[in-house]
C-alpha atoms as a PDB file:
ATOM      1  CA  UNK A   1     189.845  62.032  90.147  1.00  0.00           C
ATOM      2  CA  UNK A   2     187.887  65.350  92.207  1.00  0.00           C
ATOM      3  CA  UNK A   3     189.280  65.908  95.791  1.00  0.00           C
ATOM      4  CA  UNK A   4     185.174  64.607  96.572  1.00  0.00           C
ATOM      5  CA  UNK A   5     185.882  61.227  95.793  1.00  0.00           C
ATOM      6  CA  UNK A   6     187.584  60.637  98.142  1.00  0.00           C
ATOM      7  CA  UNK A   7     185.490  61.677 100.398  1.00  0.00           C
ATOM      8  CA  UNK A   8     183.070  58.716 102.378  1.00  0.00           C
ATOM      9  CA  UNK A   9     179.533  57.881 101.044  1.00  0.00           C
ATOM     10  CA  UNK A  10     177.623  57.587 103.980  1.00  0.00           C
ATOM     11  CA  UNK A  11     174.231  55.580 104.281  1.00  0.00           C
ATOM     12  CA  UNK A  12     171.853  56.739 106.534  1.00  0.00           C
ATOM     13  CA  UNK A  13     169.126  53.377 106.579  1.00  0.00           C
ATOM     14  CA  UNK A  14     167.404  51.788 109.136  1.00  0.00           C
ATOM     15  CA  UNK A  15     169.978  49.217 110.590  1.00  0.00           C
ATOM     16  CA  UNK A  16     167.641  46.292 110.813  1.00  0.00           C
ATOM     17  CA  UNK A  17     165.972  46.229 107.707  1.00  0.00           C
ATOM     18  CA  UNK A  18     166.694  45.739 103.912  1.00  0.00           C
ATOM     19  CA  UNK A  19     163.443  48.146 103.203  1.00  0.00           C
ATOM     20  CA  UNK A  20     164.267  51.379 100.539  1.00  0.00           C
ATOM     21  CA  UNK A  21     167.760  51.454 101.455  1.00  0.00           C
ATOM     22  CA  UNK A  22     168.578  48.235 100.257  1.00  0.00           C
ATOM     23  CA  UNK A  23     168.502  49.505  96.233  1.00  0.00           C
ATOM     24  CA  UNK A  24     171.194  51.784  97.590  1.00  0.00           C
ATOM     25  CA  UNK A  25     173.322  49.009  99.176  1.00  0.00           C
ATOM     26  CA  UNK A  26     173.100  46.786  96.033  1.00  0.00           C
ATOM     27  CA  UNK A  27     174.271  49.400  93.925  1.00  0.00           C
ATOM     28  CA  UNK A  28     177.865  50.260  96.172  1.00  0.00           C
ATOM     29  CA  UNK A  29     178.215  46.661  96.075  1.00  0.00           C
ATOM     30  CA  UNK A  30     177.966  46.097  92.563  1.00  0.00           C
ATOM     31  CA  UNK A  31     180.308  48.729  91.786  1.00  0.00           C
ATOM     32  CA  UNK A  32     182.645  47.405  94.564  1.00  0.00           C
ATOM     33  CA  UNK A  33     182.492  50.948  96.369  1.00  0.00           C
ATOM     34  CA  UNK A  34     183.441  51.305  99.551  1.00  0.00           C
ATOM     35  CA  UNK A  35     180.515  52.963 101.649  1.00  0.00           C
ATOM     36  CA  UNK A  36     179.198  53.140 105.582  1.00  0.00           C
ATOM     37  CA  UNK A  37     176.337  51.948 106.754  1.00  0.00           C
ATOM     38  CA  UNK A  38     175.916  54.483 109.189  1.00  0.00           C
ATOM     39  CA  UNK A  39     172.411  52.898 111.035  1.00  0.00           C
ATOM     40  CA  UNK A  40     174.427  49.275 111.052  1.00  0.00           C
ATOM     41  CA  UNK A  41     177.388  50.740 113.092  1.00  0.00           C
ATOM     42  CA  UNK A  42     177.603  50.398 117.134  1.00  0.00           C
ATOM     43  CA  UNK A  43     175.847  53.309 118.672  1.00  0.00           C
ATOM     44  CA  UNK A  44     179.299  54.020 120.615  1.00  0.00           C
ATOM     45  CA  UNK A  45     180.654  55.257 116.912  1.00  0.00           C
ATOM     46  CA  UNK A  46     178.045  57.396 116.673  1.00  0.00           C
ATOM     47  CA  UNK A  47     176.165  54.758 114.200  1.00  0.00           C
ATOM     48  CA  UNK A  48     172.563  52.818 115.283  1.00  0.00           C
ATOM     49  CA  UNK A  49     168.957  54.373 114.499  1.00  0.00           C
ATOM     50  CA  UNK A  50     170.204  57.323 116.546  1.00  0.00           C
ATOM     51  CA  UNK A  51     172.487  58.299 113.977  1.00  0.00           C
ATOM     52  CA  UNK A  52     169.275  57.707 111.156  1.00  0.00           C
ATOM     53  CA  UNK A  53     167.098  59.985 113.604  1.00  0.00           C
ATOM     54  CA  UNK A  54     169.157  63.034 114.284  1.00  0.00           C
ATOM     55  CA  UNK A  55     170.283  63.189 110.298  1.00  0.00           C
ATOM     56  CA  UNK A  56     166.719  63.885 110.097  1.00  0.00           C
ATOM     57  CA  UNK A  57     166.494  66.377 112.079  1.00  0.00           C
ATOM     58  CA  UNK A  58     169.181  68.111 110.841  1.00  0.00           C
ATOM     59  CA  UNK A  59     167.697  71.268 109.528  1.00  0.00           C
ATOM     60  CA  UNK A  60     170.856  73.109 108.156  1.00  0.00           C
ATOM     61  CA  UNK A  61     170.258  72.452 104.938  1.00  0.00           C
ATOM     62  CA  UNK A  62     166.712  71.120 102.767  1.00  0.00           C
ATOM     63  CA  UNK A  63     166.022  68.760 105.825  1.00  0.00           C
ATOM     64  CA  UNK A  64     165.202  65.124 104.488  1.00  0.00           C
ATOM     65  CA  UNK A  65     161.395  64.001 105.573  1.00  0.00           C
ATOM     66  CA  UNK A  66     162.425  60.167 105.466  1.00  0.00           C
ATOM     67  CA  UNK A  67     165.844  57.536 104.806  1.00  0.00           C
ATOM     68  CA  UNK A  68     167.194  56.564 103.089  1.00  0.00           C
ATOM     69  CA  UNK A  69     169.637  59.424 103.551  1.00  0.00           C
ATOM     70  CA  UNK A  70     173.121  59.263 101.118  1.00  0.00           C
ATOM     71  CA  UNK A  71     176.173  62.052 102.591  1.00  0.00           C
ATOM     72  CA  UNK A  72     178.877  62.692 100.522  1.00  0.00           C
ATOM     73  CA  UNK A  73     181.126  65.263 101.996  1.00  0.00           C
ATOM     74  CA  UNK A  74     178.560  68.393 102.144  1.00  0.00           C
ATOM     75  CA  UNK A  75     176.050  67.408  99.881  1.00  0.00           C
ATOM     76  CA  UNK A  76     172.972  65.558 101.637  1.00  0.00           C
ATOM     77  CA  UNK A  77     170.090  63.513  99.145  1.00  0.00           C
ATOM     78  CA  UNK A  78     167.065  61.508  99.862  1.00  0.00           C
ATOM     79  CA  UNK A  79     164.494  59.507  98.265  1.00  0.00           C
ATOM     80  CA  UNK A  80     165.745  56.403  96.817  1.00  0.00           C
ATOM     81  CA  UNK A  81     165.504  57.318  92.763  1.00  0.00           C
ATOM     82  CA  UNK A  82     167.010  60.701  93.421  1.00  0.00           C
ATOM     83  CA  UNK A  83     170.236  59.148  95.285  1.00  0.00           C
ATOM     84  CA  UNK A  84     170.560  56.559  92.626  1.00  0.00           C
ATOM     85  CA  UNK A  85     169.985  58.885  89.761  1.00  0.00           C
ATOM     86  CA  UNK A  86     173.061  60.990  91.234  1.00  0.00           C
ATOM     87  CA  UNK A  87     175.029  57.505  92.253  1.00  0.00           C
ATOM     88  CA  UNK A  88     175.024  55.690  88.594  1.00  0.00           C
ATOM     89  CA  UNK A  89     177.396  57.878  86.469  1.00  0.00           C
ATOM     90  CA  UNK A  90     179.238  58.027  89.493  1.00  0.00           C
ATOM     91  CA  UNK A  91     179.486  53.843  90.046  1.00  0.00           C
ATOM     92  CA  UNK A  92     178.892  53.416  85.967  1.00  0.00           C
ATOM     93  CA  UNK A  93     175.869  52.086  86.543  1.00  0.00           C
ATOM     94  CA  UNK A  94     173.934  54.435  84.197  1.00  0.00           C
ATOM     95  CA  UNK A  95     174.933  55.235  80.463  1.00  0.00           C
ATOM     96  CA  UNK A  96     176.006  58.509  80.077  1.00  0.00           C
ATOM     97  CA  UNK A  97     173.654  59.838  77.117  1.00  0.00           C
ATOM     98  CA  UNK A  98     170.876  61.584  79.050  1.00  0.00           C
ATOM     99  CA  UNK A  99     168.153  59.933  76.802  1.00  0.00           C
ATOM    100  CA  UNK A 100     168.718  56.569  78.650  1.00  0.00           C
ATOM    101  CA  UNK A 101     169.779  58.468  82.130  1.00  0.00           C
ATOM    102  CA  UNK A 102     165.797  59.317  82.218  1.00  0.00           C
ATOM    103  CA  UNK A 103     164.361  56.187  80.806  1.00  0.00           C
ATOM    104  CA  UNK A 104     166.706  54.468  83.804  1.00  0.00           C
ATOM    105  CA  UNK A 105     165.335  57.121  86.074  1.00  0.00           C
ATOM    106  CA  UNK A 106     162.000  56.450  85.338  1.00  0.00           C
ATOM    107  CA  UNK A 107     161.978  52.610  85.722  1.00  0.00           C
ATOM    108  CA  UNK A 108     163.595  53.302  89.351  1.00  0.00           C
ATOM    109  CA  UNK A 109     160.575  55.261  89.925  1.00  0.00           C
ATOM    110  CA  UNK A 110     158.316  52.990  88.751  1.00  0.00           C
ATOM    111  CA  UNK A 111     159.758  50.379  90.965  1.00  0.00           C
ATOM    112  CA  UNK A 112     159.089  53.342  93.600  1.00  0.00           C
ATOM    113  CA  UNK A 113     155.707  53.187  92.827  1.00  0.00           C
ATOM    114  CA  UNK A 114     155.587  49.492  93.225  1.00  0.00           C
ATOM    115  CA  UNK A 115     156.560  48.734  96.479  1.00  0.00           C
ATOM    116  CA  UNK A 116     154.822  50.965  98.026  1.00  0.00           C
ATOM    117  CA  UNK A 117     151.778  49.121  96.867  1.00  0.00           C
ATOM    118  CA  UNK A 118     153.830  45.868  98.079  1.00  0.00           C
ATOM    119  CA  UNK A 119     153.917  47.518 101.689  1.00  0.00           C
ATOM    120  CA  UNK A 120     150.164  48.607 101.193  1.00  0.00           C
ATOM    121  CA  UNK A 121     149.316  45.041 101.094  1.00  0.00           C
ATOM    122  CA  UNK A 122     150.105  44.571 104.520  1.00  0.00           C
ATOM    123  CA  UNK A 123     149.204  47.690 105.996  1.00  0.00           C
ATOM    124  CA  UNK A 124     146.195  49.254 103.861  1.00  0.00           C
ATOM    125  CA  UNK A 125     145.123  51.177 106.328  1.00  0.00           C
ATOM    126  CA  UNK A 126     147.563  52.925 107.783  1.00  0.00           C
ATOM    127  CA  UNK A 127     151.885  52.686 108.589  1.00  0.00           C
ATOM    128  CA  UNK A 128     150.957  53.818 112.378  1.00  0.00           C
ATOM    129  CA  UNK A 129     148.599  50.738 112.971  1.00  0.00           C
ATOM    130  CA  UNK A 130     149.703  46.794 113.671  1.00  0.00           C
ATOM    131  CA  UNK A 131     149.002  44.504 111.059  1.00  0.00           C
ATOM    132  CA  UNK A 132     146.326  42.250 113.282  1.00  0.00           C
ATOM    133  CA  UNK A 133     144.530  45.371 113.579  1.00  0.00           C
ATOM    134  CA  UNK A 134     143.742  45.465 109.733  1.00  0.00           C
ATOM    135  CA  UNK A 135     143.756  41.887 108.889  1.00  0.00           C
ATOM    136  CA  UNK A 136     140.549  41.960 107.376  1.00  0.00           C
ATOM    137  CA  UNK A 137     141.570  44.692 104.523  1.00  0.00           C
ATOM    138  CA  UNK A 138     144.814  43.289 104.023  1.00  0.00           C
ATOM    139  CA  UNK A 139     143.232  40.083 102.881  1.00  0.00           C
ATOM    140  CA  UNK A 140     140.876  41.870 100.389  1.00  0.00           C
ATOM    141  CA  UNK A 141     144.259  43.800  99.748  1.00  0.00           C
ATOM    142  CA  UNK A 142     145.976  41.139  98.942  1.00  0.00           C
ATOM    143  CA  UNK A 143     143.700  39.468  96.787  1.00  0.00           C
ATOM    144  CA  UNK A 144     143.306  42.783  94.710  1.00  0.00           C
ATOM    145  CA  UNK A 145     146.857  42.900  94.410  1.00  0.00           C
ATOM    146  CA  UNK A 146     147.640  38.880  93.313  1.00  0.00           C
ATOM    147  CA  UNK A 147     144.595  39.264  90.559  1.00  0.00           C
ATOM    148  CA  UNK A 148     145.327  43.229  89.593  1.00  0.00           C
ATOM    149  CA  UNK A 149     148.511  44.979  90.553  1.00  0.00           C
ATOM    150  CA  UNK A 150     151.645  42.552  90.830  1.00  0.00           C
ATOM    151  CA  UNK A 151     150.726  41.164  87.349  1.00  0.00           C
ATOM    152  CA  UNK A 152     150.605  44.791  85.565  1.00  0.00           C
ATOM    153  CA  UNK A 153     153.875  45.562  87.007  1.00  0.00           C
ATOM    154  CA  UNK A 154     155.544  42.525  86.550  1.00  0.00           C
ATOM    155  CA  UNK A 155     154.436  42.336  82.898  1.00  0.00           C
ATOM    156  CA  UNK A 156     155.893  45.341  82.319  1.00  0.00           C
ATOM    157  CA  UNK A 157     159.131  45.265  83.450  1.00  0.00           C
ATOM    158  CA  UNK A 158     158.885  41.667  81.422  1.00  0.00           C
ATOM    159  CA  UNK A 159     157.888  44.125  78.459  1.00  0.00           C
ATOM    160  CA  UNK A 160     160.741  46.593  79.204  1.00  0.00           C
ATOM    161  CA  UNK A 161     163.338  43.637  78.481  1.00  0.00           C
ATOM    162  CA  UNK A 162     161.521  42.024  75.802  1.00  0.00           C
ATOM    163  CA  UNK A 163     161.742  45.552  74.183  1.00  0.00           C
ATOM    164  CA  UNK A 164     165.861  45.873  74.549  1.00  0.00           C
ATOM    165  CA  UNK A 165     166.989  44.687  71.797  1.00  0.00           C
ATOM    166  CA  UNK A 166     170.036  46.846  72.150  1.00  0.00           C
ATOM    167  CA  UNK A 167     171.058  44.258  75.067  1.00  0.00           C
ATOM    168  CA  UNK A 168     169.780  40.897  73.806  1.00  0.00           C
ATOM    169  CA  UNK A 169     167.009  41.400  75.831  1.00  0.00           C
ATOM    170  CA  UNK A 170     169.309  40.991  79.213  1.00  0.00           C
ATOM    171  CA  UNK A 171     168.778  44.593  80.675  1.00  0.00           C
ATOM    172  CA  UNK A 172     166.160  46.192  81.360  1.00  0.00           C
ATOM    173  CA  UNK A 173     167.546  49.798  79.758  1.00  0.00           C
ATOM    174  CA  UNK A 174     171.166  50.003  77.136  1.00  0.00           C
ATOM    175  CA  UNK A 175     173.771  47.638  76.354  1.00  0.00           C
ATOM    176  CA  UNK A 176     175.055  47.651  80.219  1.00  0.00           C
ATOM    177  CA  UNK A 177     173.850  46.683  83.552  1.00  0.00           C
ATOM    178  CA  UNK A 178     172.089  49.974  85.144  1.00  0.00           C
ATOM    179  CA  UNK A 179     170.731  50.371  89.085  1.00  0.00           C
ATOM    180  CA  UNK A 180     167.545  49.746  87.396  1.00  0.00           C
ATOM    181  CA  UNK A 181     168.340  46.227  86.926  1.00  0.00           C
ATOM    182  CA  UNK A 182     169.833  45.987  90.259  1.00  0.00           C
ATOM    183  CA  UNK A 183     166.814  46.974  91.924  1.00  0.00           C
ATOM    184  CA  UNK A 184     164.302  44.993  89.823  1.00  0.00           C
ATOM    185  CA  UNK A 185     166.329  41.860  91.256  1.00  0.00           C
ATOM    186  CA  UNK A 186     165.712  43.362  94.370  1.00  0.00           C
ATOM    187  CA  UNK A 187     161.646  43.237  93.933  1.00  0.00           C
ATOM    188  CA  UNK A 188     161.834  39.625  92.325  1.00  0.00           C
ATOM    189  CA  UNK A 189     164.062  38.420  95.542  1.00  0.00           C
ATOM    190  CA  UNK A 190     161.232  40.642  97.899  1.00  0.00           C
ATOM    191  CA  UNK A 191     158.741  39.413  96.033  1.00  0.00           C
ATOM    192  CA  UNK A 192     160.051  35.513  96.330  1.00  0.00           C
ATOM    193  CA  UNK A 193     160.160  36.040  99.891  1.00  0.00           C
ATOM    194  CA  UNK A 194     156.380  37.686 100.685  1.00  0.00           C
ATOM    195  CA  UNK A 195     154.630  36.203  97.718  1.00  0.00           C
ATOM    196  CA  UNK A 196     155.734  33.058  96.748  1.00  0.00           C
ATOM    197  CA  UNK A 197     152.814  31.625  95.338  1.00  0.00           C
ATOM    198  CA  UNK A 198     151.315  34.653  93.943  1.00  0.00           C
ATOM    199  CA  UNK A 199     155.159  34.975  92.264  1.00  0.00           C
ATOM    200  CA  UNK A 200     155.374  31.143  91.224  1.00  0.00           C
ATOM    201  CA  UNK A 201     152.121  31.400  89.308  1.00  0.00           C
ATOM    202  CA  UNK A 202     153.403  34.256  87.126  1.00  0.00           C
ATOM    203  CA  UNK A 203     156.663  33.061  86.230  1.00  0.00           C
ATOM    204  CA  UNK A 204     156.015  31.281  83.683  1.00  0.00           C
ATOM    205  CA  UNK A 205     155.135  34.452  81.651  1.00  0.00           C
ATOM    206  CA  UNK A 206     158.581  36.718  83.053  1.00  0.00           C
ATOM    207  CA  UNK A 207     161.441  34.504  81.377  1.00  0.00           C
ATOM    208  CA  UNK A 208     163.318  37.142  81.097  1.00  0.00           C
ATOM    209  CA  UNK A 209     162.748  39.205  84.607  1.00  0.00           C
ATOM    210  CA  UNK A 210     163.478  35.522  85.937  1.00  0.00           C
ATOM    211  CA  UNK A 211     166.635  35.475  84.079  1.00  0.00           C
ATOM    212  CA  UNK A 212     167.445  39.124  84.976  1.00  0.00           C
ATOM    213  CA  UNK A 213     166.881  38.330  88.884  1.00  0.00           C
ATOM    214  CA  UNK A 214     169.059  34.821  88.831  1.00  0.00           C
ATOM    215  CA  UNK A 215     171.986  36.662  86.511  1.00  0.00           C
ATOM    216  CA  UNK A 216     172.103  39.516  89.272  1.00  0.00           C
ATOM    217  CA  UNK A 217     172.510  36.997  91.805  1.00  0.00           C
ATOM    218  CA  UNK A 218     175.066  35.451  90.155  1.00  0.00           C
ATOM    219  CA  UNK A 219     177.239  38.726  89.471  1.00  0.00           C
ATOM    220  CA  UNK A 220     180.396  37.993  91.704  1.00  0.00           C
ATOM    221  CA  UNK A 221     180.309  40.839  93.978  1.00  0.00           C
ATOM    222  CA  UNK A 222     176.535  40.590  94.618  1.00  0.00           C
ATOM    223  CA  UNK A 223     176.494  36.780  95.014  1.00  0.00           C
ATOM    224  CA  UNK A 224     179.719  38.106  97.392  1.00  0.00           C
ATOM    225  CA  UNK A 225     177.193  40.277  99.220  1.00  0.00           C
ATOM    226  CA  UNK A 226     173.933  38.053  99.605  1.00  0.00           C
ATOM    227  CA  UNK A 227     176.490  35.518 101.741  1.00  0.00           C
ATOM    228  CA  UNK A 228     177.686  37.874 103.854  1.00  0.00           C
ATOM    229  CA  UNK A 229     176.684  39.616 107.249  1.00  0.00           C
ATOM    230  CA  UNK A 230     176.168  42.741 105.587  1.00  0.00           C
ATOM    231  CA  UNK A 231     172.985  41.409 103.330  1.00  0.00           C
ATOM    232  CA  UNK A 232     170.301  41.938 106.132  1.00  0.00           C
ATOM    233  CA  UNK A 233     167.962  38.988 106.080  1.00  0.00           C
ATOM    234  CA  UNK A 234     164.090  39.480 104.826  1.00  0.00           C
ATOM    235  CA  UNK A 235     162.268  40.426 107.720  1.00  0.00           C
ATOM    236  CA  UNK A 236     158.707  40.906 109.114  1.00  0.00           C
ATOM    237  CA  UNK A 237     159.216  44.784 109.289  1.00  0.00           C
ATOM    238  CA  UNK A 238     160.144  45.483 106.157  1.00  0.00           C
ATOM    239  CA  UNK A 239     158.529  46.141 102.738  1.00  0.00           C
ATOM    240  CA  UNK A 240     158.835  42.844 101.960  1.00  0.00           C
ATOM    241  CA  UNK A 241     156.409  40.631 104.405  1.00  0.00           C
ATOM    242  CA  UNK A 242     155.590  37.168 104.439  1.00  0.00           C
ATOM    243  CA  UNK A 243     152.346  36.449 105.902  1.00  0.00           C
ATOM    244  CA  UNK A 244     151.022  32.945 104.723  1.00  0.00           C
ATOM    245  CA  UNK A 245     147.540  34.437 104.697  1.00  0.00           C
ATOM    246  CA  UNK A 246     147.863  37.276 102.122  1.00  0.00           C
ATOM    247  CA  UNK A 247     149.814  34.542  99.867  1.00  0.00           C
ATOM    248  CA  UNK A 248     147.042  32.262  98.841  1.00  0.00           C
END
């Protein structure tokens, strides 16, 4: 074991919301890694969004344009797929044969590329604005994204398991448990939670992403984690957004 590990991985998120940071979270607690939630600690030990804000404008380095923000001695990384790309060998939660490294990578990114359209839903026109003041194009949003989008993605990842034969057709990438699968629970539980109807309808044709989702759940340090305090609640300003209207 380096001198590095045992140095702190520090988590720079948002502290009251599960939004990109929450892939990261799932991961440390599926390996059973200790880590701090920097955002989620009292603002007197130099944690809170304070402690998010001024990481970001720490310029000594390649300054980070947005958290989640991972720390690991001196060595700073954002964006969501890069920290978890760096992360699996380290938590073995990524095969080490660089073939299926990438092909993990580029799920992640995928599921990148997802939930940003999730958010879009709710706020098509623009991050800055409230949602009542684009209710009418999140409705024709939303229905674009029911008929259209959360079917092509879903399908796919459905197609990504069907095609693993290497893993019985349990994960979505090798023989093993990856991040990849960790975070596709992650958009089945968001999606549960913003979507359910839209989500119940399709189910039916995602046996296996519905058996993916429940066996994550049921993995004993993430079951662990979704009953305690540290599993922030889905929330109406996050990614994930239930609005009754946009779910019909």
């Amino acid at each position: 074991m380096g001198a590095d590990d045992q140095l702190p991985y520090e988590l720079f998120y948002w502290p009251s919301i599960q939004g990109r940071g929450e892939f990261i979270r799932l991961a440390f607690e599926e390996a059973g890694v200790p880590y701090v939630d920097v955002g989620r600690r009292p603002e007197s030990d130099g944690g809170g969004a304070g402690a998010v804000v001024r990481i970001l404008k720490d310029h000594s380095g390649t300054a980070a344009f947005a958290p989640p923000v991972l720390k690991h001695g001196a060595l700073v990384l954002w964006q969501t797929p890069n920290i978890l790309a760096w992360l699996g060998p380290r938590l073995s939660l990524c095969p080490p044969d660089e073939a299926a490294r990438l092909s993990i990578n580029a799920v992640q990114l995928t599921v990148a590329d997802f939930i940003t359209e999730v958010h879009d839903v709710h706020h098509p026109i623009g991050s800055g604005l409230y949602y009542e003041d684009q209710l009418a194009e999140a409705r024709r949003t939303a229905e674009i994204f029911a008929r259209e989008r959360l079917p092509k993605f879903l399908k796919y990842f459905e197609q990504l398991l069907a095609d693993n034969a290497v893993s019985n057709h349990a994960f979505v990438v090798g023989g093993a448990i990856s991040y990849a699968d960790l975070s596709l629970f992650q958009v089945m539980a968001g999606l549960d939670y913003a979507f359910p109807k839209s989500l119940a309808k399709l189910k039916p044709a995602l046996p296996r992403l519905c058996a993916l989702a429940a066996a994550v759940a049921a993995r004993p340090r993430v079951a662990a984690y979704l009953k305690s305090a540290r599993r922030i609640p889905f929330n109406q300003k996050g990614i994930f957004r239930h609005y009754p209207e946009l779910d019909q």
